[in-house]
C-alpha atoms as a PDB file:
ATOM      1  CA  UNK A   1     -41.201  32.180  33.436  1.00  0.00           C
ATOM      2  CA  UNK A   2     -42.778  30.323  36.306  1.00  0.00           C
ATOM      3  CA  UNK A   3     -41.205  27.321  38.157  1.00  0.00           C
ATOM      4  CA  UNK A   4     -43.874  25.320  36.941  1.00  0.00           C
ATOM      5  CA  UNK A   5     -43.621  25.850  33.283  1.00  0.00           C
ATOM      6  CA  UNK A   6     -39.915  25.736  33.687  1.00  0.00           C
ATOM      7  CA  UNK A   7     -40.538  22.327  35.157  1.00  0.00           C
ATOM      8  CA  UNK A   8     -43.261  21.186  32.647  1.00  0.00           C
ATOM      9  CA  UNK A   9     -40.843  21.630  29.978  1.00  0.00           C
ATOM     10  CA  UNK A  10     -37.725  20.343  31.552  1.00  0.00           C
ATOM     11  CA  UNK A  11     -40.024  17.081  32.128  1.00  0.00           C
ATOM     12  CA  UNK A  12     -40.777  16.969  27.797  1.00  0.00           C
ATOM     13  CA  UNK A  13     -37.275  17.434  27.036  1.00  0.00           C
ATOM     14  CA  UNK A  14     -36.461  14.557  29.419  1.00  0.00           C
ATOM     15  CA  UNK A  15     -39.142  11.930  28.045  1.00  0.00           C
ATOM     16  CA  UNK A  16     -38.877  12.910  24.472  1.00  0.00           C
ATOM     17  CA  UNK A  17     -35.132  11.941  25.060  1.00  0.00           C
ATOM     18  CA  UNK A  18     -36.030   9.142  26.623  1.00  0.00           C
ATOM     19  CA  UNK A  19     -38.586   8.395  24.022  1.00  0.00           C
ATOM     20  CA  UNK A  20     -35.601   8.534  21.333  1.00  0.00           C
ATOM     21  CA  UNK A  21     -33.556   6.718  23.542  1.00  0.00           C
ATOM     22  CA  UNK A  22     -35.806   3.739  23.600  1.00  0.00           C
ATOM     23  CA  UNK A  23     -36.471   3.755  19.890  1.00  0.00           C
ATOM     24  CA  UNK A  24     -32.922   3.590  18.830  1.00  0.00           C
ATOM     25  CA  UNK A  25     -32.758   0.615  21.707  1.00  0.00           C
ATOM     26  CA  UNK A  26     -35.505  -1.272  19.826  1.00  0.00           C
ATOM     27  CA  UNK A  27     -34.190  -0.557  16.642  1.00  0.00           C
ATOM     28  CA  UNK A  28     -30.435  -1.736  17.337  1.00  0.00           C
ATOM     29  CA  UNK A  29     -32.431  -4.540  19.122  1.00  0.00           C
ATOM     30  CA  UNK A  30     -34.424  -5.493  16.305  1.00  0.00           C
ATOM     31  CA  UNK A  31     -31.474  -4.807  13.489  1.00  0.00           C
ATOM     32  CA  UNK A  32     -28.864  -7.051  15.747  1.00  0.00           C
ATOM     33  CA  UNK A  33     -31.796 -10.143  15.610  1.00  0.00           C
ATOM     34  CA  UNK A  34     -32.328 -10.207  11.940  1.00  0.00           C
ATOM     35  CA  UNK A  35     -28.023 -10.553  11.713  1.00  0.00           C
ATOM     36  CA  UNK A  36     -28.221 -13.209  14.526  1.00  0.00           C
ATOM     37  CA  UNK A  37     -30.659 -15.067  12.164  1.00  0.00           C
ATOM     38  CA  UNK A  38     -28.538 -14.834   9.553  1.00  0.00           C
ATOM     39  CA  UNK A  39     -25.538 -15.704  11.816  1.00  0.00           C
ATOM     40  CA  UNK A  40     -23.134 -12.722  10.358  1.00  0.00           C
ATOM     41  CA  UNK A  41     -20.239 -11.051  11.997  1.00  0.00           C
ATOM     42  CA  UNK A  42     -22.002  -7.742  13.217  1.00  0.00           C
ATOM     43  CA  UNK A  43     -20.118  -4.385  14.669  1.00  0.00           C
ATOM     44  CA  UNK A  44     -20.692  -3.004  17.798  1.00  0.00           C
ATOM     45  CA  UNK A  45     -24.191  -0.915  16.063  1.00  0.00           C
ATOM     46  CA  UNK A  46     -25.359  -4.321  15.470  1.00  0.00           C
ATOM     47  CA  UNK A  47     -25.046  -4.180  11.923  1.00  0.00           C
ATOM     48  CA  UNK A  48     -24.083  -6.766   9.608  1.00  0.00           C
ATOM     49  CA  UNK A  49     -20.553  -6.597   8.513  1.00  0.00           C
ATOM     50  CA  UNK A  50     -20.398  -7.798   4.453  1.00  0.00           C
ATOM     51  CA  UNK A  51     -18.287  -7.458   1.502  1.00  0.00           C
ATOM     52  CA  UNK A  52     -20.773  -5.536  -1.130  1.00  0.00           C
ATOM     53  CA  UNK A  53     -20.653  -7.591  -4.670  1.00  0.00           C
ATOM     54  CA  UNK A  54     -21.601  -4.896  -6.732  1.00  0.00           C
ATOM     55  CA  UNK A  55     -19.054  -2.554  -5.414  1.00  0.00           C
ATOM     56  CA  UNK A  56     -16.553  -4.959  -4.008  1.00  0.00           C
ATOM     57  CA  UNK A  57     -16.077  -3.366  -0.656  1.00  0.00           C
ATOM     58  CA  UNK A  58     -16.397  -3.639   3.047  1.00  0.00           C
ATOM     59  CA  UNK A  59     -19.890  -2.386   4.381  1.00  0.00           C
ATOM     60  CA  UNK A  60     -21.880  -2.475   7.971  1.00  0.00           C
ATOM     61  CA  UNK A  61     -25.257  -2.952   7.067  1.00  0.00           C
ATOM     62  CA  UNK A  62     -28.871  -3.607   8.216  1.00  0.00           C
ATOM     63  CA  UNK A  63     -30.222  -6.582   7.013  1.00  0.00           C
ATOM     64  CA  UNK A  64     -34.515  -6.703   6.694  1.00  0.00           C
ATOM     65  CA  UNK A  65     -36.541  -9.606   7.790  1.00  0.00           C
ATOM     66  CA  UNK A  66     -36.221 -11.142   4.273  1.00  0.00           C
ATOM     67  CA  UNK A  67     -32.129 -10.751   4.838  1.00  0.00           C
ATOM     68  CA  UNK A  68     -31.678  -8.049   2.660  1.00  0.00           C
ATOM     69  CA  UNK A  69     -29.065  -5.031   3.414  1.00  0.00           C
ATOM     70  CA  UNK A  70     -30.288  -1.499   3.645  1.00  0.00           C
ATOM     71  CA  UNK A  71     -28.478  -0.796   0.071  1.00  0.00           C
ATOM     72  CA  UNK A  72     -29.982  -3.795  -1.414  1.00  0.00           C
ATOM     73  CA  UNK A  73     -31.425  -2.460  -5.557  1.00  0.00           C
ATOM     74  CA  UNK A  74     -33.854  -5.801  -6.899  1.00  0.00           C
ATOM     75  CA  UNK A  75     -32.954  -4.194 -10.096  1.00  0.00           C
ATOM     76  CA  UNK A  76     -28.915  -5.572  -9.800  1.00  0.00           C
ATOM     77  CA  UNK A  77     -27.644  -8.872 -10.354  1.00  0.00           C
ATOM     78  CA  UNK A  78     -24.762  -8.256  -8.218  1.00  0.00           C
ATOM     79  CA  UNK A  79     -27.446  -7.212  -5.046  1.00  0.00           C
ATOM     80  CA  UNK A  80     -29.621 -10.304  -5.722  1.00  0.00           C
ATOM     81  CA  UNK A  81     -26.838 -12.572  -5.589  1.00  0.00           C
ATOM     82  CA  UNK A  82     -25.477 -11.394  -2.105  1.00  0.00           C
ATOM     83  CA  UNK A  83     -29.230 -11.831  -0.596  1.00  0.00           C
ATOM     84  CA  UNK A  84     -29.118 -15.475  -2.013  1.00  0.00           C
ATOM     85  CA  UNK A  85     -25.390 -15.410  -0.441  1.00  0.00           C
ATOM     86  CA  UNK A  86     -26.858 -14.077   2.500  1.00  0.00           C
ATOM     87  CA  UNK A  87     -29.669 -16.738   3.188  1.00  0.00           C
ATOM     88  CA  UNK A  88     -27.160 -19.544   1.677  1.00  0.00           C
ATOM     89  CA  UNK A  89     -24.573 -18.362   4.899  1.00  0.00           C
ATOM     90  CA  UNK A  90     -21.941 -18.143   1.969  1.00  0.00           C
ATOM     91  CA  UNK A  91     -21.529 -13.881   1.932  1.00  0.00           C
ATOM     92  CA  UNK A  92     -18.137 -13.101   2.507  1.00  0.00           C
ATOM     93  CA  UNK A  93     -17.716 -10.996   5.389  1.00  0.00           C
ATOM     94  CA  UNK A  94     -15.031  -9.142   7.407  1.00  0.00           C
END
């Protein structure tokens, strides 16, 4: 294999890593302001840090731009009611 081809590919590798690199950035980025709006206790991913109602346990979540965690089902009671906790600042948290 030729230096240059050696080089052409050591210079993908490097920016697709740096591609990932920047899209997890912006994700944390954008997960950690959606929590700030809804002024939670996050951990150090940035994730919200709730007590689940359905399931009645601890959980690090992502919260959406409506305030609702990643495990959220519209179809539950339980799930509904910690989004209205959510938005209310009343979700128990840990």
């Amino acid at each position: 294999m030729s230096n240059r081809r050696r080089l052409e590919l050591l210079l993908k590798s490097k920016l697709r890593s740096a591609g990932r690199q920047y899209a997890e950035a912006r994700h944390a980025y954008e997960t950690a302001k959606d929590v700030a709006a809804a002024d939670l206790p996050v951990d150090e991913a940035g994730r919200a840090r709730i007590v689940c109602r359905r399931y009645a346990e601890k959980r690090a979540v992502e919260l959406d731009e409506g305030f609702r965690p990643a495990c959220f089902d519209a179809d539950h009671q339980d799930c509904r009611g910690c989004v209205e906790d959510i938005r209310d600042g009343r979700v128990q948290t840990w």
